[in-house]
N, C-alpha and C. Protein backbone atom coordinates (compact mmCIF):
# COMPACT_ATOMS: atom_id res chain seq x y z
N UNK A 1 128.16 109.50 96.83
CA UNK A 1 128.06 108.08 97.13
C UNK A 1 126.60 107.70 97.26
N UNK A 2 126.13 106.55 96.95
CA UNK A 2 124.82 105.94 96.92
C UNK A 2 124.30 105.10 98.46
N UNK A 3 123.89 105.37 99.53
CA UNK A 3 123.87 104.96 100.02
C UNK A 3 122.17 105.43 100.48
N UNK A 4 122.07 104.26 101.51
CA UNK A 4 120.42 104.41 101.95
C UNK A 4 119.91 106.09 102.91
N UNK A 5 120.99 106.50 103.01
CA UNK A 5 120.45 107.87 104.00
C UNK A 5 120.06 108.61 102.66
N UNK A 6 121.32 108.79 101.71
CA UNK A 6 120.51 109.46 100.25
C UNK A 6 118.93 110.16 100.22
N UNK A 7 118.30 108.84 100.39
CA UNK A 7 116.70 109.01 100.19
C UNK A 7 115.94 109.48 101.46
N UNK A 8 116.41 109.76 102.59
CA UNK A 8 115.77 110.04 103.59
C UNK A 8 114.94 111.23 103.45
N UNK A 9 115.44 112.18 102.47
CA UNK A 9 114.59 113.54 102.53
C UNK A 9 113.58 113.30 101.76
N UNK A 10 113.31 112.15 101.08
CA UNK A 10 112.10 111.83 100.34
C UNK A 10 111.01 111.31 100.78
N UNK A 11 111.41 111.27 102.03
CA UNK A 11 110.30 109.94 103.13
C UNK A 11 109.05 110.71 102.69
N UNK A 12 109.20 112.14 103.20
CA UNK A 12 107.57 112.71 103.63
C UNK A 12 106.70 113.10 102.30
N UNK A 13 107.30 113.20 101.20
CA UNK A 13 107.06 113.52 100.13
C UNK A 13 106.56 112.08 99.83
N UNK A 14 107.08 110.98 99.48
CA UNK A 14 106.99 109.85 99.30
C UNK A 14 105.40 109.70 99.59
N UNK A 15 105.57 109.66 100.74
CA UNK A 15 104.09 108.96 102.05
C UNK A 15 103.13 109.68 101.12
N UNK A 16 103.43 110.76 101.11
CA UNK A 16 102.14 112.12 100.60
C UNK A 16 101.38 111.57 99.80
N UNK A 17 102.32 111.33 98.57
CA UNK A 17 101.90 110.52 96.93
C UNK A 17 101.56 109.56 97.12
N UNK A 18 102.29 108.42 97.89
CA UNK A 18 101.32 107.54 98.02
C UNK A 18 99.87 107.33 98.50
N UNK A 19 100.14 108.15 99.49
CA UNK A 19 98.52 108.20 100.05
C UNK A 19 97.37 108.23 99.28
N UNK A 20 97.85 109.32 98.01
CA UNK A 20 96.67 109.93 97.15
C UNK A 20 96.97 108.69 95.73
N UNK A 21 97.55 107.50 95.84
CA UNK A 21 97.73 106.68 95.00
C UNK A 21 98.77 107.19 94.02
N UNK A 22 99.73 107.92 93.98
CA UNK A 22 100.69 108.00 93.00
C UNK A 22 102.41 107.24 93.59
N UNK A 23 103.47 107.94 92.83
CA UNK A 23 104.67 107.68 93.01
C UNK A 23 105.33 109.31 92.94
N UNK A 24 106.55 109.62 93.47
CA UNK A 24 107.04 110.58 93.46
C UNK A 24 107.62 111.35 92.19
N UNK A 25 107.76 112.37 91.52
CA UNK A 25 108.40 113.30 90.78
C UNK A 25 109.08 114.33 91.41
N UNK A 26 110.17 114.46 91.56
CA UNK A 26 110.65 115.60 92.86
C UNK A 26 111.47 116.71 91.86
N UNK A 27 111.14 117.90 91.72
CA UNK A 27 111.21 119.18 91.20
C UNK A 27 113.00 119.36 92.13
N UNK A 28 113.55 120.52 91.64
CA UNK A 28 114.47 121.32 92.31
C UNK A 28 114.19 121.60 93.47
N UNK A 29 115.04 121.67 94.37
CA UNK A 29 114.63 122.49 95.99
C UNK A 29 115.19 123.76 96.25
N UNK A 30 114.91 124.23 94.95
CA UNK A 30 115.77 126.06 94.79
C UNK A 30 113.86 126.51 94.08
N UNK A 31 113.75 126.34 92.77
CA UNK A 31 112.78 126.58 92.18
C UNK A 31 111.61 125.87 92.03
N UNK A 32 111.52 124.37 92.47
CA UNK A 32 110.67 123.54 91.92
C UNK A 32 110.11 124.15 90.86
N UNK A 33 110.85 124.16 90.14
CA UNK A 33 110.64 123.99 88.58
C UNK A 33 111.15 123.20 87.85
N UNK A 34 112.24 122.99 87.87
CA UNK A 34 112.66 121.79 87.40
C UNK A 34 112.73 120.12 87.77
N UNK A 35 112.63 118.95 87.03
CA UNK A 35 112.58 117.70 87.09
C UNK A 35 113.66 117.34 87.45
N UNK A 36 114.01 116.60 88.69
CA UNK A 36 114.79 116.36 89.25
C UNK A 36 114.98 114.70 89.02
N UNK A 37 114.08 113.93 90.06
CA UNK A 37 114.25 112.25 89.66
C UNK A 37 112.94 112.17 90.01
N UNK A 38 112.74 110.91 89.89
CA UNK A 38 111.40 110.10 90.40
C UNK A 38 111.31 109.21 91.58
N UNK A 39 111.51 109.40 92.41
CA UNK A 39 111.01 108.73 93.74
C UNK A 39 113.19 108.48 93.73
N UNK A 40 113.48 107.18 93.60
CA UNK A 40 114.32 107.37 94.03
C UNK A 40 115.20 107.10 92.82
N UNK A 41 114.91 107.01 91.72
CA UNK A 41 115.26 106.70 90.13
C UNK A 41 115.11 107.86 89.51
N UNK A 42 116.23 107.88 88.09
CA UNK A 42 116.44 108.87 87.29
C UNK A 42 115.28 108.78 86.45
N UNK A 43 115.09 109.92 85.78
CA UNK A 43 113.84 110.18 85.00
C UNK A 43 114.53 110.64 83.46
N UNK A 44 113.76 110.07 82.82
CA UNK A 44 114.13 110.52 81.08
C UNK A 44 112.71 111.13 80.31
N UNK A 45 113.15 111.45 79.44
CA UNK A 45 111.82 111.79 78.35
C UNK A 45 112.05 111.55 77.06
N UNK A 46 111.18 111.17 76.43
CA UNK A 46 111.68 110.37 75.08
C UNK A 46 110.62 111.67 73.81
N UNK A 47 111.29 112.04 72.99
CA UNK A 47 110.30 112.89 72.24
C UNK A 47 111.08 112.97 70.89
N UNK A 48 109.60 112.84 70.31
CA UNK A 48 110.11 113.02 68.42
C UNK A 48 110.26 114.44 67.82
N UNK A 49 111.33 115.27 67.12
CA UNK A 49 111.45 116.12 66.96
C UNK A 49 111.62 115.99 65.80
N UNK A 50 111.09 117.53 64.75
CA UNK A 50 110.71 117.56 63.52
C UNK A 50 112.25 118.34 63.36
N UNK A 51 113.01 117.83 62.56
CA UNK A 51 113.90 118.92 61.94
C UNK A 51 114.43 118.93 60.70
N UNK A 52 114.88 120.04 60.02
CA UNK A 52 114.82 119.85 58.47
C UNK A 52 116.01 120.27 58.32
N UNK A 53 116.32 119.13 57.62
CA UNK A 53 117.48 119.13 56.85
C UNK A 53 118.16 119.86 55.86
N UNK A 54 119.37 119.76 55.78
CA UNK A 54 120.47 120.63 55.19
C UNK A 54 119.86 120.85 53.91
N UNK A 55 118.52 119.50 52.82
CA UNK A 55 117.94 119.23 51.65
C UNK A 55 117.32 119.70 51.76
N UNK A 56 116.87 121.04 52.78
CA UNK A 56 115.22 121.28 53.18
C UNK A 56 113.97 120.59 53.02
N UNK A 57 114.40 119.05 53.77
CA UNK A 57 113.70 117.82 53.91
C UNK A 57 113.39 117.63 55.42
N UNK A 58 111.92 117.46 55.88
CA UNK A 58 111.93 117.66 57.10
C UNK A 58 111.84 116.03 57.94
N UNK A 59 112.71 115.96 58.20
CA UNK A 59 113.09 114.47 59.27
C UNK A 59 112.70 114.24 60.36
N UNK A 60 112.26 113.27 60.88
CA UNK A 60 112.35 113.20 62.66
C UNK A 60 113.38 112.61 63.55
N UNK A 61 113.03 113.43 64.68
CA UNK A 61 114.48 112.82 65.24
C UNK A 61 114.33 112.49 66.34
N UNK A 62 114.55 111.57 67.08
CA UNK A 62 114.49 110.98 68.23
C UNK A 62 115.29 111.78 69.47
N UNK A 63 114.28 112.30 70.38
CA UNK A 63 115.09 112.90 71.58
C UNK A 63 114.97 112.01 73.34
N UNK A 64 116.30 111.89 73.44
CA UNK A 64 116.63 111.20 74.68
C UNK A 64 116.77 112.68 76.15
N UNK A 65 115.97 112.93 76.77
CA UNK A 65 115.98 113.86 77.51
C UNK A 65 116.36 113.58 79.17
N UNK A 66 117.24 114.02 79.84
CA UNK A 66 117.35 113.40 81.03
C UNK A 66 117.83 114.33 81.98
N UNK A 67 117.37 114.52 83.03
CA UNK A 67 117.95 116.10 84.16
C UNK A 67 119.09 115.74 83.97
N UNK A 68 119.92 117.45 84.15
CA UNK A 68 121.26 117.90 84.95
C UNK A 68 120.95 118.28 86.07
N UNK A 69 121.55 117.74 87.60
CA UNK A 69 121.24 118.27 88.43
C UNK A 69 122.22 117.70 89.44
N UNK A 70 123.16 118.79 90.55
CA UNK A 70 124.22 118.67 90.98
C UNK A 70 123.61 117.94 92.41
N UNK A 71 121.66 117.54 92.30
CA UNK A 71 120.99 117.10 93.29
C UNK A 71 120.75 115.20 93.43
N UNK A 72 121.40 115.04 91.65
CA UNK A 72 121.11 113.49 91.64
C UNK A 72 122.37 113.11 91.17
N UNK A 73 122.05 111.55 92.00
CA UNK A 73 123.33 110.47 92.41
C UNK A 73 123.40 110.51 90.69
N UNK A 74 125.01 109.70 90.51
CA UNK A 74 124.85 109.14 89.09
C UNK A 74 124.46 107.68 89.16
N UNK A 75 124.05 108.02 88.35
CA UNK A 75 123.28 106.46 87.53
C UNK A 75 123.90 105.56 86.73
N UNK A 76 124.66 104.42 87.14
CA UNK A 76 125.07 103.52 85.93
C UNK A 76 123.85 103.07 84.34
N UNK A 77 122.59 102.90 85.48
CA UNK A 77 121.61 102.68 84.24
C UNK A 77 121.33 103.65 83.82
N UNK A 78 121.38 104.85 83.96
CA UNK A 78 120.90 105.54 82.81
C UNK A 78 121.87 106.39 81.99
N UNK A 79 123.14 106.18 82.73
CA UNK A 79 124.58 106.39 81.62
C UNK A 79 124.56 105.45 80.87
N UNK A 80 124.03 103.75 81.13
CA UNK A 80 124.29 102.93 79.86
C UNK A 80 123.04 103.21 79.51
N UNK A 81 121.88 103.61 79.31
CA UNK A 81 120.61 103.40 78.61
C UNK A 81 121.02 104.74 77.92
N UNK A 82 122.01 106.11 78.42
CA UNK A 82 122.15 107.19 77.50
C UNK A 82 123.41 106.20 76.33
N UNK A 83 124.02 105.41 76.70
CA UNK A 83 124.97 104.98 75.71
C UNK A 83 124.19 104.41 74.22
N UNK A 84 123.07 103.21 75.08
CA UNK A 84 122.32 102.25 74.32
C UNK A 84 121.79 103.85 73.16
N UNK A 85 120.98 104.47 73.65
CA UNK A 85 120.43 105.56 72.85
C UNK A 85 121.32 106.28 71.84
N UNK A 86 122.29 107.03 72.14
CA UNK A 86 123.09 106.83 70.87
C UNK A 86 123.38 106.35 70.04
N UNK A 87 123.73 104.52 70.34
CA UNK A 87 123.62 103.98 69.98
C UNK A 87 122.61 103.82 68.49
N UNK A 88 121.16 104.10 68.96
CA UNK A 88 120.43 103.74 68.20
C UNK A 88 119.84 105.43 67.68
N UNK A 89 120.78 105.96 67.24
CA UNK A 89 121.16 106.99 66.51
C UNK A 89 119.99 108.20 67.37
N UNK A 90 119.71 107.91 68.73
CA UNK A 90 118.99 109.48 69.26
C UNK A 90 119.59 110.61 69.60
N UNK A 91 119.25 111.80 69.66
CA UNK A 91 120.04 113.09 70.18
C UNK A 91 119.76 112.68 71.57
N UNK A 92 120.95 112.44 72.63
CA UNK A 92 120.85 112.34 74.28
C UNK A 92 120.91 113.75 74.96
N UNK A 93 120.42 114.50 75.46
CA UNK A 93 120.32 115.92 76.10
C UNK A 93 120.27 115.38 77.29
N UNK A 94 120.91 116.28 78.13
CA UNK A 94 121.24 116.43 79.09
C UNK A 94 121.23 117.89 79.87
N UNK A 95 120.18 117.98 80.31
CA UNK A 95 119.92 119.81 80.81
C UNK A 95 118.71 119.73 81.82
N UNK A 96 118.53 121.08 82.24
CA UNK A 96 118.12 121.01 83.21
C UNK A 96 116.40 120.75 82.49
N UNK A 97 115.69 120.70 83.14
CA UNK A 97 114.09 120.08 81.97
C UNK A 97 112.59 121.07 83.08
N UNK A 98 112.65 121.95 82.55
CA UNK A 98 111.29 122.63 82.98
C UNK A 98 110.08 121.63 83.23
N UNK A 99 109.44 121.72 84.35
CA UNK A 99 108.06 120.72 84.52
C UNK A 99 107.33 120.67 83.48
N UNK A 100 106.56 121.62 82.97
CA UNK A 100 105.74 122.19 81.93
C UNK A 100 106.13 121.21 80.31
N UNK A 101 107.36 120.60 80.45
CA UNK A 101 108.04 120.33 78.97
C UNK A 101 107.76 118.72 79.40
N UNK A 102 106.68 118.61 80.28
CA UNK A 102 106.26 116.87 80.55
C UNK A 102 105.39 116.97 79.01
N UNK A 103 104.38 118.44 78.64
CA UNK A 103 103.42 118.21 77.73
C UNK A 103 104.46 117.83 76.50
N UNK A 104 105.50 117.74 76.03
CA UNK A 104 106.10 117.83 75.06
C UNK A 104 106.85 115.97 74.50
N UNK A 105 106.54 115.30 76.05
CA UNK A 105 106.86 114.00 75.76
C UNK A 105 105.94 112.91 75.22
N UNK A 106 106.36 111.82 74.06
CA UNK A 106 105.61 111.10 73.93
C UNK A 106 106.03 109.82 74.37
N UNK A 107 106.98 109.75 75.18
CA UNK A 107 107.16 108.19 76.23
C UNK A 107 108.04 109.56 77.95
N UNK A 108 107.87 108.78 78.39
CA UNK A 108 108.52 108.94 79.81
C UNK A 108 108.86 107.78 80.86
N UNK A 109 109.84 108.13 81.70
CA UNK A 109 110.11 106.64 82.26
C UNK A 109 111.15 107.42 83.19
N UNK A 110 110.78 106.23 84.84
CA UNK A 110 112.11 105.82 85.46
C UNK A 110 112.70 105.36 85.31
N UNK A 111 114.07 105.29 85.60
CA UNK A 111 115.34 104.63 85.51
C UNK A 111 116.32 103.66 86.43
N UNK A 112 116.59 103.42 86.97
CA UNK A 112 117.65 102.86 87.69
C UNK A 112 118.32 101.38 88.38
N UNK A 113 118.45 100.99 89.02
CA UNK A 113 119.24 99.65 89.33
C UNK A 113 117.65 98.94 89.25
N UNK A 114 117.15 99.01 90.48
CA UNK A 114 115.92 98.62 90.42
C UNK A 114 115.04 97.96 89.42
N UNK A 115 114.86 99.14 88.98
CA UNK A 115 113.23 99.20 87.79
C UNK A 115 113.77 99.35 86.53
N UNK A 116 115.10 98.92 86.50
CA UNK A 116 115.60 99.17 85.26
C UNK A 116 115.16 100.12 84.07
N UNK A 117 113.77 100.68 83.33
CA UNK A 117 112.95 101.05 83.05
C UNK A 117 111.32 100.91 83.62
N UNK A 118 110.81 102.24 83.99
CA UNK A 118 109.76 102.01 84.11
C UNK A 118 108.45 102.91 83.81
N UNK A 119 107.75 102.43 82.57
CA UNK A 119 107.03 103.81 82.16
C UNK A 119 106.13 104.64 82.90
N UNK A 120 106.19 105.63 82.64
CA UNK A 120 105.36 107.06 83.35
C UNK A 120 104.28 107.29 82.79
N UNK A 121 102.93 106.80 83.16
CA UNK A 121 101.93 107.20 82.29
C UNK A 121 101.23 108.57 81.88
N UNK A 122 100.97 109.17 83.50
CA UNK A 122 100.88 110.32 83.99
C UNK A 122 101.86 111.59 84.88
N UNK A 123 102.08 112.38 84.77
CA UNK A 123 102.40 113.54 85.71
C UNK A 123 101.48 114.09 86.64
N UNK A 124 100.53 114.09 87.63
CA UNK A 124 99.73 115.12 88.23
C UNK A 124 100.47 116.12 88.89
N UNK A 125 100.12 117.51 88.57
CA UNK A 125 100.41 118.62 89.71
C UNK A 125 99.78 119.06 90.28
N UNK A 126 100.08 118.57 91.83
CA UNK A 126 97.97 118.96 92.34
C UNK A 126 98.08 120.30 92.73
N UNK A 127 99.21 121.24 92.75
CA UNK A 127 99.27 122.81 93.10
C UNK A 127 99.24 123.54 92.00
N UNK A 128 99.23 122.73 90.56
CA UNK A 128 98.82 123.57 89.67
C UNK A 128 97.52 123.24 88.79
N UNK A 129 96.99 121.98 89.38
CA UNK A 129 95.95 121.32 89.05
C UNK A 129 96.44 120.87 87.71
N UNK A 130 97.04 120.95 87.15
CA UNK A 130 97.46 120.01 85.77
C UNK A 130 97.93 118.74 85.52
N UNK A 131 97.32 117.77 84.91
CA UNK A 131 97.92 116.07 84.44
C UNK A 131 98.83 116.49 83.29
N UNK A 132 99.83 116.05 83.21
CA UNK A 132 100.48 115.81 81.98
C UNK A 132 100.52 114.84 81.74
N UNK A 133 99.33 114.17 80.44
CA UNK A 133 99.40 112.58 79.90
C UNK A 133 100.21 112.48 79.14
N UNK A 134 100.93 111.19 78.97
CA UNK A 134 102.32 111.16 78.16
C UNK A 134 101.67 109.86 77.53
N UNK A 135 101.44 108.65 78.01
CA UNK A 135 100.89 107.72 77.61
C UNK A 135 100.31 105.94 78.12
N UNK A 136 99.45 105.84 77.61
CA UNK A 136 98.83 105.01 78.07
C UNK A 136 99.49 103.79 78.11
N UNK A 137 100.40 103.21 77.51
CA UNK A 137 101.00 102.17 77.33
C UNK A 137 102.70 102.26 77.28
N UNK A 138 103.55 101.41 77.77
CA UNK A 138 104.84 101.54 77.87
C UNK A 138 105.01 102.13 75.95
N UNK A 139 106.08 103.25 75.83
CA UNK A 139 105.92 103.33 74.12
C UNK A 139 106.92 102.57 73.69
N UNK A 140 107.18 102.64 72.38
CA UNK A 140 108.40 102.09 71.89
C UNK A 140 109.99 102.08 71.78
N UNK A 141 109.90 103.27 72.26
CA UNK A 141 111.68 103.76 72.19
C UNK A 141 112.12 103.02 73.55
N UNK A 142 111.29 103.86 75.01
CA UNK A 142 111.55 103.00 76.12
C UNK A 142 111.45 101.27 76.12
N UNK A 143 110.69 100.87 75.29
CA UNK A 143 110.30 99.37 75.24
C UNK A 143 111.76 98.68 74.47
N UNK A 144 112.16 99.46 73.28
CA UNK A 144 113.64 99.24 72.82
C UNK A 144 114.96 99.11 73.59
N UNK A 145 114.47 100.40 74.52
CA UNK A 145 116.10 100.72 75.40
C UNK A 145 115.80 99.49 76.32
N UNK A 146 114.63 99.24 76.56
CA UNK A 146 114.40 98.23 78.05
C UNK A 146 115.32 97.13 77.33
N UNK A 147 114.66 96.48 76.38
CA UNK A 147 115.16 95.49 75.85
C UNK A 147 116.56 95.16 75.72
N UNK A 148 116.93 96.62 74.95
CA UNK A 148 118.45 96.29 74.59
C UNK A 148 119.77 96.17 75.79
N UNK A 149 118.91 96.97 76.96
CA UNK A 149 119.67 96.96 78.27
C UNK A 149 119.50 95.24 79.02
N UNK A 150 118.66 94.46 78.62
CA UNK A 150 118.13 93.39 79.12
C UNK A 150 118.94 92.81 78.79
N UNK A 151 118.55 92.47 77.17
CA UNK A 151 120.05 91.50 76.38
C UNK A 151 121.35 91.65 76.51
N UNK A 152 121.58 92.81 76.56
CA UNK A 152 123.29 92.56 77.51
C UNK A 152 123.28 91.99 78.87
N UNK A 153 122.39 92.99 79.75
CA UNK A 153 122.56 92.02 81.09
C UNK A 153 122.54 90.64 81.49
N UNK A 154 121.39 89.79 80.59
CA UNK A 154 121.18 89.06 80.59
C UNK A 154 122.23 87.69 79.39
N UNK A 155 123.14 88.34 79.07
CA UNK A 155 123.90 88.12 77.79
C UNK A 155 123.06 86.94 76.12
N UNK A 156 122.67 87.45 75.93
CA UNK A 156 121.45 87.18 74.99
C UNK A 156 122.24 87.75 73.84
N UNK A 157 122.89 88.94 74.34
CA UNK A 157 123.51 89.56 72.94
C UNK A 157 125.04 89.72 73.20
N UNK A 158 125.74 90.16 72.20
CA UNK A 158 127.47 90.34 72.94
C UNK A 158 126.85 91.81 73.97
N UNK A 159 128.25 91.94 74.43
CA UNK A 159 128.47 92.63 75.35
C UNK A 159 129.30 93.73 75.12
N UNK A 160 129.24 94.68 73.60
CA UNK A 160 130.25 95.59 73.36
C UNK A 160 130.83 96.51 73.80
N UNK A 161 130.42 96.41 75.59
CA UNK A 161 130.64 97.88 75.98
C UNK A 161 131.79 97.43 77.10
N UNK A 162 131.60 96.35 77.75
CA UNK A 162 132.48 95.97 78.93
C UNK A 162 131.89 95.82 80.36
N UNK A 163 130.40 95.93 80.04
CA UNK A 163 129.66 96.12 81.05
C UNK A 163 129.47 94.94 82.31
N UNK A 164 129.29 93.86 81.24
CA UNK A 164 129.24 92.46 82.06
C UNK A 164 131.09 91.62 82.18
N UNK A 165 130.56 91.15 83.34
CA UNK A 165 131.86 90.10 83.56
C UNK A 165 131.28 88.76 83.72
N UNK A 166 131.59 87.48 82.70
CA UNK A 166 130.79 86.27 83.05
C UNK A 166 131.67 85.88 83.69
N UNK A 167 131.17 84.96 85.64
CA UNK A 167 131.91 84.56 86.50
C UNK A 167 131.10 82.77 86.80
């Protein structure tokens, strides 16, 4: 269930990052190794993958990346932003996501009721001293999903999924 105690174990972590001017990334609490959520929103990774075809023609392919973790709430927005993505023909993965595989993204973003999308420019790990830059500007795939999640909400476009009720 989603409720405000949820986030309480994030308080001190929270304060920390902010202090030093960031926002939260919270790892596993078995290994911190793995990407868990972002402060209090789901986290995705957006990455272009080279793969060659059955023609031995090499294609790219759009990857939708997003934790498994028996540690985060579910997400309506980012079950419909994994729908929207299919949609627009990406591979959606769903697994657990090693820290280290931040170098491998070329968009990143929070997720959820809130912030509906919100891009990730940087990663810092100040215990391993490493930035993982992803990018300087919101990219395009996230800038797509933002959109296309907008126009339904906002009904701009039909509504093929059942998501909205006009009252």
């Amino acid at each position: 269930f989603k409720v405000g105690g949820n986030y309480a174990a994030s308080f001190r972590g929270t304060e920390t990052a902010h202090a030093q001017g960031y926002d939260c990334l919270f790892t596993d609490a078995k290994t911190h190794h793995y990407i868990d959520e972002c402060s209090a929103a789901n986290f995705i990774g957006i990455r272009e993958k080279r793969v060659e075809s059955q023609k031995s023609k090499v294609e790219s392919r759009i990857e939708y990346l997003t934790p498994r973790s028996s540690a985060i709430l579910p997400s309506i927005t980012n079950d419909s932003l994994m729908k929207l993505a299919r949609k627009m023909g990406m591979k959606v993965i769903r697994r657990h996501i090693p820290v280290e595989e931040l170098a491998t993204f070329s968009e990143a973003a929070a997720c959820g009721t809130a912030c509906v999308l919100s891009p990730i420019d940087k990663v810092v790990d100040p215990d391993k001293n490493v930035i993982y830059h992803i990018s300087d500007e919101p990219g395009p795939i996230v800038t797509r999903l933002y959109h296309a999640l907008q126009d339904i909400q906002y009904g701009r476009v039909r509504d093929q999924y059942g998501w909205t009720e006009v009252i």
